[in-house]
N, C-alpha and C. Protein backbone atom coordinates (compact mmCIF):
# COMPACT_ATOMS: atom_id res chain seq x y z
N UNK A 1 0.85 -1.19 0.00
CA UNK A 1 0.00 0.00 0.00
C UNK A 1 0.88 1.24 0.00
N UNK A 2 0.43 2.14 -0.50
CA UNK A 2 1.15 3.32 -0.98
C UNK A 2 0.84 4.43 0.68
N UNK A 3 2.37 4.96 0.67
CA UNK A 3 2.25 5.66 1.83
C UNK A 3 1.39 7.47 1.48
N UNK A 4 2.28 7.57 0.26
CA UNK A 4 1.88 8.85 -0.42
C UNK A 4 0.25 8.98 -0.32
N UNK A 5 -0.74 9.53 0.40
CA UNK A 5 -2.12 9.55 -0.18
C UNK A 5 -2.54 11.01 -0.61
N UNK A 6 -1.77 11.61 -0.83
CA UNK A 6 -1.87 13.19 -2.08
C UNK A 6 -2.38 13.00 -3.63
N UNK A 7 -3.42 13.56 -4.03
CA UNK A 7 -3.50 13.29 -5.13
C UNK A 7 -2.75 13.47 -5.99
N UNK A 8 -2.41 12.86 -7.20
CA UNK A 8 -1.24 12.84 -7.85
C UNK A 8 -1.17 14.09 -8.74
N UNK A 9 -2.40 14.36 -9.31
CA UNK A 9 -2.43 15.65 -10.14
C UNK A 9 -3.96 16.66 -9.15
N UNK A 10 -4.18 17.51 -9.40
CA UNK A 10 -4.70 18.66 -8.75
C UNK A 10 -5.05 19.86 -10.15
N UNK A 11 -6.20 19.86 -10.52
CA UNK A 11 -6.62 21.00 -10.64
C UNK A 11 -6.51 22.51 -10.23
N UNK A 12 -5.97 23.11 -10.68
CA UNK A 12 -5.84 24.60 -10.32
C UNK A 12 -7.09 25.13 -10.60
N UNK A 13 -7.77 26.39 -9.61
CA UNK A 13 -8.35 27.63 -10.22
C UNK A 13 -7.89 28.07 -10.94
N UNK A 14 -8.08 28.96 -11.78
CA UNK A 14 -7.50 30.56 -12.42
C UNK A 14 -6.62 31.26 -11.63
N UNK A 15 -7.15 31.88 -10.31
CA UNK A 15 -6.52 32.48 -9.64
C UNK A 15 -4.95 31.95 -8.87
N UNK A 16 -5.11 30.18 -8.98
CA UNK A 16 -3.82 29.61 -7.98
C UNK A 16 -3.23 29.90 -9.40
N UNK A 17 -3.68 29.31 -10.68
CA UNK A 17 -2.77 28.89 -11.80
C UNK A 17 -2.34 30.57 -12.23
N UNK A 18 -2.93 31.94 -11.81
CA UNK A 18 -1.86 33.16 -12.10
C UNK A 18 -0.77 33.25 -11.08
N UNK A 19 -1.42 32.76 -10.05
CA UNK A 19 -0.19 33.25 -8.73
C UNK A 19 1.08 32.13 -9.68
N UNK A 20 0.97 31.11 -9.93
CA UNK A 20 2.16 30.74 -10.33
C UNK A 20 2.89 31.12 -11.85
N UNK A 21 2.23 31.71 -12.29
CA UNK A 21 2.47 32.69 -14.00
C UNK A 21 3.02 34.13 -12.87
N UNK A 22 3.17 34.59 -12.14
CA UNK A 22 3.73 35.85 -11.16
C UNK A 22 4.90 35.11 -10.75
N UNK A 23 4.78 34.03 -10.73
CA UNK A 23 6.18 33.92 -9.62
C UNK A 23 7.22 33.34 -10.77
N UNK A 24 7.18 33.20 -11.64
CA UNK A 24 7.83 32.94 -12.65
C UNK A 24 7.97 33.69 -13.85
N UNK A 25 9.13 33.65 -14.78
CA UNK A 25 9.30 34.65 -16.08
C UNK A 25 9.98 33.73 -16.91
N UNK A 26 9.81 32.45 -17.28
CA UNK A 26 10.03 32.35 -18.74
C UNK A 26 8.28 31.30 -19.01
N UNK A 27 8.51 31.02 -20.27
CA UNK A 27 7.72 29.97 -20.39
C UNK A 27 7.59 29.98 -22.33
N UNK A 28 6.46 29.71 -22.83
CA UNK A 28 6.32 28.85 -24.47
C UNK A 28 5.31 29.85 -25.17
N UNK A 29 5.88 30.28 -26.08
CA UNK A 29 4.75 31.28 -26.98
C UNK A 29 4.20 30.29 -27.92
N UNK A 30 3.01 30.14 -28.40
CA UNK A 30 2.84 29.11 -29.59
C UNK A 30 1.29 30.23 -30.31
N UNK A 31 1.61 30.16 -31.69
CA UNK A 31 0.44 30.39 -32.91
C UNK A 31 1.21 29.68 -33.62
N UNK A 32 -0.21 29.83 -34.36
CA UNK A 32 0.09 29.13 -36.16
C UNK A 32 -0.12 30.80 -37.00
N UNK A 33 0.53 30.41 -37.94
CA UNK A 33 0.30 31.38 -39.20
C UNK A 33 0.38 30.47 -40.69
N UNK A 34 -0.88 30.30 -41.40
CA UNK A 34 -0.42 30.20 -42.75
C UNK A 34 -0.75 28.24 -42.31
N UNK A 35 -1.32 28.02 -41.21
CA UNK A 35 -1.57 26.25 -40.84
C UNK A 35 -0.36 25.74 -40.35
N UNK A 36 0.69 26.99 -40.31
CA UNK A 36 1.98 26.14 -39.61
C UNK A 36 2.04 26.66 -37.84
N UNK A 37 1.98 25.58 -37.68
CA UNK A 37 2.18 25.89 -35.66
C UNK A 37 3.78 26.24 -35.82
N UNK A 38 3.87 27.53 -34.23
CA UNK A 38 5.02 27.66 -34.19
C UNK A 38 5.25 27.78 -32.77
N UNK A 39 6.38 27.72 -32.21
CA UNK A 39 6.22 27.60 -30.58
C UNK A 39 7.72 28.47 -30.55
N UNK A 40 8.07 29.65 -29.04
CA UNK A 40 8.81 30.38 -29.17
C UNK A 40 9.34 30.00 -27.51
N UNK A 41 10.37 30.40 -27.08
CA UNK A 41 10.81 30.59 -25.83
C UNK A 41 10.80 31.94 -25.42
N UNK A 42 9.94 32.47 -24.68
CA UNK A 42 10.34 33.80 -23.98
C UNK A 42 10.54 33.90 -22.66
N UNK A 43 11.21 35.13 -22.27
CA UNK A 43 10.85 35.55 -21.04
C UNK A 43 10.03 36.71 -20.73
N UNK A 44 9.11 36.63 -19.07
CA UNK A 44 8.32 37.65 -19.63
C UNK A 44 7.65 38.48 -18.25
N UNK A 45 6.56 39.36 -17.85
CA UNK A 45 6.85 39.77 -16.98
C UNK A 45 5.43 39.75 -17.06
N UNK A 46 4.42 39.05 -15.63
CA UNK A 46 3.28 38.72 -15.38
C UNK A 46 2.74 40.28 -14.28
N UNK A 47 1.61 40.73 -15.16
CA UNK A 47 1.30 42.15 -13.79
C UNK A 47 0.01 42.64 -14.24
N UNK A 48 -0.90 42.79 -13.89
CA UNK A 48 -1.99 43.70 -14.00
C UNK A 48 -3.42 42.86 -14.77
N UNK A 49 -2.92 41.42 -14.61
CA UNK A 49 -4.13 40.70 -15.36
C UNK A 49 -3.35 39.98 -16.90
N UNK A 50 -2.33 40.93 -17.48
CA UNK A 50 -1.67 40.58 -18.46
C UNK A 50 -0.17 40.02 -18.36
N UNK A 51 0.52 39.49 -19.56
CA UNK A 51 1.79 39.04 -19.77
C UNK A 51 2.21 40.23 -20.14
N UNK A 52 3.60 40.40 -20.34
CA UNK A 52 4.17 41.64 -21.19
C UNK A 52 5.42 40.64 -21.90
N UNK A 53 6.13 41.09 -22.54
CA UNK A 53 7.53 40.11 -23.45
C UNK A 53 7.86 41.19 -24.09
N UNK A 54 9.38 41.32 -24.50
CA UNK A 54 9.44 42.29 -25.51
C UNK A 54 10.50 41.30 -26.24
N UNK A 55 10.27 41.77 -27.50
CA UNK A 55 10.81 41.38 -28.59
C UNK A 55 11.55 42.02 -29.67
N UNK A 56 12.15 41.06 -30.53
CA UNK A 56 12.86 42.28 -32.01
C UNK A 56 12.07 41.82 -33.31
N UNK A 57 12.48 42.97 -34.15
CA UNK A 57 11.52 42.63 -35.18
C UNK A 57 11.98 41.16 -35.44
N UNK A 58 11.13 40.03 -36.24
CA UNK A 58 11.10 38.99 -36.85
C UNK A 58 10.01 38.23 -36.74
N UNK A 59 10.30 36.94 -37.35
CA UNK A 59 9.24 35.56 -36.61
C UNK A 59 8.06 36.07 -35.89
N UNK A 60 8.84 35.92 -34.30
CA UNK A 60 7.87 36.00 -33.43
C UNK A 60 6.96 37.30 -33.42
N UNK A 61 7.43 38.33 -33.95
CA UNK A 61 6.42 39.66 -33.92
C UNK A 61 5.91 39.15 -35.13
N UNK A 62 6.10 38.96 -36.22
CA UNK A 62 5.60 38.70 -37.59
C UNK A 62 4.04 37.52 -37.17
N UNK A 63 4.88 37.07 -36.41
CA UNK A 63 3.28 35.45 -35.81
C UNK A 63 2.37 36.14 -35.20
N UNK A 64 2.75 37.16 -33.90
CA UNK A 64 1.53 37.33 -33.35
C UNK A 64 0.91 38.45 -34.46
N UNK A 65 1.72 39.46 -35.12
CA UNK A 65 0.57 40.52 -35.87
C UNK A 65 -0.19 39.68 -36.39
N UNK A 66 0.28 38.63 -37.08
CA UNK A 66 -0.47 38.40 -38.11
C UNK A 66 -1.77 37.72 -37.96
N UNK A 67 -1.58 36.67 -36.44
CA UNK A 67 -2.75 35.75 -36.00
C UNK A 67 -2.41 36.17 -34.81
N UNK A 68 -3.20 37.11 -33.85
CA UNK A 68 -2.97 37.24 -32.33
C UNK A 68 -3.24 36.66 -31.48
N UNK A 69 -4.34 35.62 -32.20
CA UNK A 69 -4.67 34.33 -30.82
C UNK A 69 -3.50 33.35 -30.57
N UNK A 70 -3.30 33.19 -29.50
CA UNK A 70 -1.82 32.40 -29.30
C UNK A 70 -2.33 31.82 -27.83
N UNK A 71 -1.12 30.94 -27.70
CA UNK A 71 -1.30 30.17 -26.75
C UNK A 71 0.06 29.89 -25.60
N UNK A 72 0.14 29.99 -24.29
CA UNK A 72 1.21 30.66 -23.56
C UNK A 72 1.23 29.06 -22.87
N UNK A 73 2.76 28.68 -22.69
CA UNK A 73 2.68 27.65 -21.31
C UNK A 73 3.90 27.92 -20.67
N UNK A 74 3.61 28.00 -19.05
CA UNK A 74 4.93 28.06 -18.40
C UNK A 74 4.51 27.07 -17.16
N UNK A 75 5.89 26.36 -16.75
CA UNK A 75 6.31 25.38 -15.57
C UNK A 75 6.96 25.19 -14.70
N UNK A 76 6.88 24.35 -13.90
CA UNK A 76 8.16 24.48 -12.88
C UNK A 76 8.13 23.32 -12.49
N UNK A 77 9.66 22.75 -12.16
CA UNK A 77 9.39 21.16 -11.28
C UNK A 77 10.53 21.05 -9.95
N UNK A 78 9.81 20.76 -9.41
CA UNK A 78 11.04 20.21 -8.11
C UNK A 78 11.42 18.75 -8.00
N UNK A 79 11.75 18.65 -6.67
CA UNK A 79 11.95 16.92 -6.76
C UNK A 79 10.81 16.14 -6.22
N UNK A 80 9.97 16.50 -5.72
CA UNK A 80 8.30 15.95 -5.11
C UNK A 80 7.45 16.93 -6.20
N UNK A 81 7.27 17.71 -6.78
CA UNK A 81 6.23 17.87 -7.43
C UNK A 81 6.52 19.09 -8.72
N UNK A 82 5.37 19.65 -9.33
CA UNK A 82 5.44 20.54 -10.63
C UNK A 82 4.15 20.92 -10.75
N UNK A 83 4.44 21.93 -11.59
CA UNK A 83 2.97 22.34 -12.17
C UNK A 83 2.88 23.06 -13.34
N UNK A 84 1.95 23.12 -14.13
CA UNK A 84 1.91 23.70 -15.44
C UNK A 84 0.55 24.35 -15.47
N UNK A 85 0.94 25.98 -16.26
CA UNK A 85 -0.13 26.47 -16.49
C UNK A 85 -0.45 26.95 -17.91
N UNK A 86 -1.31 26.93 -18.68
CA UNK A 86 -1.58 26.90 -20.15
C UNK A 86 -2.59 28.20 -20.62
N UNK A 87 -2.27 29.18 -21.06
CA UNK A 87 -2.99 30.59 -21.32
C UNK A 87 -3.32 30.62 -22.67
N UNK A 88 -4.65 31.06 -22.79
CA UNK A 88 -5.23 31.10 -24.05
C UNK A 88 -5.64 32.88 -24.07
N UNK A 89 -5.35 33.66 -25.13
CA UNK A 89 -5.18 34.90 -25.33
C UNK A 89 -4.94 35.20 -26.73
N UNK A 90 -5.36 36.84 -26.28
CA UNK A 90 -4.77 37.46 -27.98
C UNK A 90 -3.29 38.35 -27.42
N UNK A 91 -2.69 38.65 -28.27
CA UNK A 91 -1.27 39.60 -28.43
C UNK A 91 -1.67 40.67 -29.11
N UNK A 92 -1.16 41.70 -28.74
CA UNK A 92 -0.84 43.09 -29.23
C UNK A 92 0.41 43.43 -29.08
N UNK A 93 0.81 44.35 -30.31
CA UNK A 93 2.13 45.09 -29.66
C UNK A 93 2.14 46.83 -29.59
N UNK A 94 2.53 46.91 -28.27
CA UNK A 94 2.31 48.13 -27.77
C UNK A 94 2.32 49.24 -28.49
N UNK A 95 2.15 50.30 -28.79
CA UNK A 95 2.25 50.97 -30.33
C UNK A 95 2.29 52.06 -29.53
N UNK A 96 1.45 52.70 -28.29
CA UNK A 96 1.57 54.46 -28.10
C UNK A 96 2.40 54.37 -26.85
N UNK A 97 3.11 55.82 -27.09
CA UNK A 97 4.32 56.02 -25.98
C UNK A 97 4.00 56.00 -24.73
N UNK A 98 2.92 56.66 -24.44
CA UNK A 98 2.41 56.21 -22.76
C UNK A 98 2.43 54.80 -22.57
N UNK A 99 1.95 54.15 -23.20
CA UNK A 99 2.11 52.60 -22.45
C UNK A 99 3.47 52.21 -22.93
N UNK A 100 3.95 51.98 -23.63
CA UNK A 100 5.42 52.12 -24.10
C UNK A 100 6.44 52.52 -22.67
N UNK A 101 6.44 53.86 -22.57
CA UNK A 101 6.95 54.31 -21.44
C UNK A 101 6.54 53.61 -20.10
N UNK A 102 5.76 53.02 -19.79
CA UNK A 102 4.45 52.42 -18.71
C UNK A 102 5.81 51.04 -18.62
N UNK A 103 5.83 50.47 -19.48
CA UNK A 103 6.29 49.21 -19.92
C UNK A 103 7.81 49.36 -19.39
N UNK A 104 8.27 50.41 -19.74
CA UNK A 104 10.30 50.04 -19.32
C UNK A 104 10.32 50.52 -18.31
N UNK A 105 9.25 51.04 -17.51
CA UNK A 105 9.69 50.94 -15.93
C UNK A 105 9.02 49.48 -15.06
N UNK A 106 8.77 48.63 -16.05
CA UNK A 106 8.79 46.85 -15.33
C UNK A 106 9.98 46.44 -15.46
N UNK A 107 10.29 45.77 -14.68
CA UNK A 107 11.47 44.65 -14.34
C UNK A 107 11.37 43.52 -15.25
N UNK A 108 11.65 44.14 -16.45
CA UNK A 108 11.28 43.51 -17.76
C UNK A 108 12.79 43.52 -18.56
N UNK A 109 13.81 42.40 -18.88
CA UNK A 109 14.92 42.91 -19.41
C UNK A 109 15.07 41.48 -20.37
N UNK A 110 15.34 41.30 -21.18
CA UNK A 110 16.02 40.45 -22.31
C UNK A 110 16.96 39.50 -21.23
N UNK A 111 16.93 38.05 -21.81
CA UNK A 111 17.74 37.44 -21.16
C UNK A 111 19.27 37.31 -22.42
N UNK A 112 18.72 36.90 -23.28
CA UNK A 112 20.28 37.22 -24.17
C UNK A 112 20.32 38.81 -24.74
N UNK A 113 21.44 38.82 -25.04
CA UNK A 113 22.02 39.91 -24.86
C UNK A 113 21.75 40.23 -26.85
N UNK A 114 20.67 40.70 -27.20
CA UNK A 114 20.43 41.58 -28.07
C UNK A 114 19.22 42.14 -27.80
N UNK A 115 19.11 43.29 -29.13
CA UNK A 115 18.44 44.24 -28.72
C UNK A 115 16.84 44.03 -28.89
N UNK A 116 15.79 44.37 -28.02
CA UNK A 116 15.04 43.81 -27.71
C UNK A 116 13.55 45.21 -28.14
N UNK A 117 13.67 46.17 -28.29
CA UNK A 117 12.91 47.19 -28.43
C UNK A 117 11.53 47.13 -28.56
N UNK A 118 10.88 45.95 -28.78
CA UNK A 118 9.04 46.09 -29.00
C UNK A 118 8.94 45.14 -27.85
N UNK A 119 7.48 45.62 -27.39
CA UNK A 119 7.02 45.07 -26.42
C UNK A 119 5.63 44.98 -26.70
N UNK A 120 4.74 43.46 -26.31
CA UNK A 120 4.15 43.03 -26.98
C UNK A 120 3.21 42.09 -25.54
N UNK A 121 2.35 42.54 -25.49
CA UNK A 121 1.01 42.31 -24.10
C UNK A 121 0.12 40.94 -24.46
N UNK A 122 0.29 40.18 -23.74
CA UNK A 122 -1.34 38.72 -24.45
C UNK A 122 -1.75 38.99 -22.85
N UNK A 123 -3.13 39.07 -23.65
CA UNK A 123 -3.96 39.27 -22.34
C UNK A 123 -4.95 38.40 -22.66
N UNK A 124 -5.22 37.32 -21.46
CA UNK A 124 -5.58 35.99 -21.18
C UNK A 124 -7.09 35.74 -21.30
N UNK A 125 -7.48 35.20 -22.34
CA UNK A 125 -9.16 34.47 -22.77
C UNK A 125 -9.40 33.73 -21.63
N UNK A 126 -8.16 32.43 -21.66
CA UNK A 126 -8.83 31.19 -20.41
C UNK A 126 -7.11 30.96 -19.80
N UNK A 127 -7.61 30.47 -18.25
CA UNK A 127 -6.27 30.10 -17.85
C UNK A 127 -6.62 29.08 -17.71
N UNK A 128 -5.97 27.80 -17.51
CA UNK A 128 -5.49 26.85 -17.05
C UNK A 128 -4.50 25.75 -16.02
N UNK A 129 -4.44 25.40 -15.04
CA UNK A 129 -3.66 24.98 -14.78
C UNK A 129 -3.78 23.56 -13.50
N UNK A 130 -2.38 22.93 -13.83
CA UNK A 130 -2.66 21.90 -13.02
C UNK A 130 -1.51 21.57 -12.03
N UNK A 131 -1.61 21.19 -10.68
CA UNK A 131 -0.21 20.58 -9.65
C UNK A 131 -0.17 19.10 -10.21
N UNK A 132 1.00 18.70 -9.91
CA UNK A 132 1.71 17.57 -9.73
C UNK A 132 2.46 17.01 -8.48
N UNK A 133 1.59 15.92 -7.82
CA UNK A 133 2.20 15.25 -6.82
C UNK A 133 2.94 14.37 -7.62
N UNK A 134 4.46 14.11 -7.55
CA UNK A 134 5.54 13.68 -8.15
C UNK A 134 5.39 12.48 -7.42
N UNK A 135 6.06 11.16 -7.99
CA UNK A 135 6.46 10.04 -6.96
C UNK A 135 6.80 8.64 -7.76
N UNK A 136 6.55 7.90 -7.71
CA UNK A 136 7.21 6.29 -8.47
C UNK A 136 5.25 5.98 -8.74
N UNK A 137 5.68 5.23 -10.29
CA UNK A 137 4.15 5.16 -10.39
C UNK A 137 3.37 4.22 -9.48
N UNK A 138 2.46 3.91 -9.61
CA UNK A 138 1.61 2.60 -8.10
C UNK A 138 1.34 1.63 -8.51
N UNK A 139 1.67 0.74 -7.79
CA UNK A 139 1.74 -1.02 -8.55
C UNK A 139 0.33 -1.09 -8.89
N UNK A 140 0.77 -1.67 -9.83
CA UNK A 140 -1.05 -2.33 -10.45
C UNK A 140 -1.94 -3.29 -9.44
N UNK A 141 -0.92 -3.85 -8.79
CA UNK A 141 -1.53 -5.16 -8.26
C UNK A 141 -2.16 -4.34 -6.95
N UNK A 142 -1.51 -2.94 -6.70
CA UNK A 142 -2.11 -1.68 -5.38
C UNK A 142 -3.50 -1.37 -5.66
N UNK A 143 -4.54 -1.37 -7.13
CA UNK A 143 -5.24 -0.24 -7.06
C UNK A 143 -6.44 -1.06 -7.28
């Protein structure tokens, strides 16, 4: 018999699955454009209901103008457990100088070292998310 009696996975609210999109800054950009899925690595800065990311021109600005519904996942794992949360949203990129200006006073900075100048908001349709009680799977002959 299994000592562990935690459920193994856990449903998040909305509200647990943002607190953990706040306590973290990277995670997975994904749209399609044109029927091709594309998936991005960013880092990014969770505040006010929205994501923020900034970016350089290419690809990834080229994906969200073009199709702004996109889809966000970020995670975390330890050695007993993890969790993943999955954001469904549209993207914009910031265009007037007040919010512009609004934006570079967040603790918002590029992790590699080029230049990063547009900044670009998905603000969240549906959240998602789920815990993970980690552990060795449970004998068959247990359940």
């Amino acid at each position: 018999m299994t000592t562990d009696e935690r459920p193994p996975v856990v449903e998040l609210t909305e509200e647990e699955a943002w607190k953990y999109v706040e306590k973290t800054f990277h995670g997975r950009l994904a749209f399609s454009v044109g029927n091709q899925p594309d998936i991005f690595p960013i880092n990014y800065y969770a505040h006010d209901g929205v994501l923020l990311f900034r970016t350089a021109p290419g690809t990834k600005l080229a994906g969200v103008t073009i199709n702004s519904h996109v889809a966000f996942e970020t995670d975390g794992i330890l050695s007993d457990e993890a969790w993943s949360v999955i954001i469904k949203g549209t993207c914009r990129e910031l265009d007037h100088s007040a919010e512009i200006e609004e934006a570079e006073k967040l603790p918002l900075k590029p992790w590699v070292r080029t230049p990063k100048y547009r900044y670009v908001e998905l603000t969240p349709t549906s959240i998602s998310g789920r815990f993970f009680n980690l552990g060795p799977e449970p004998d068959p002959d247990e359940l």
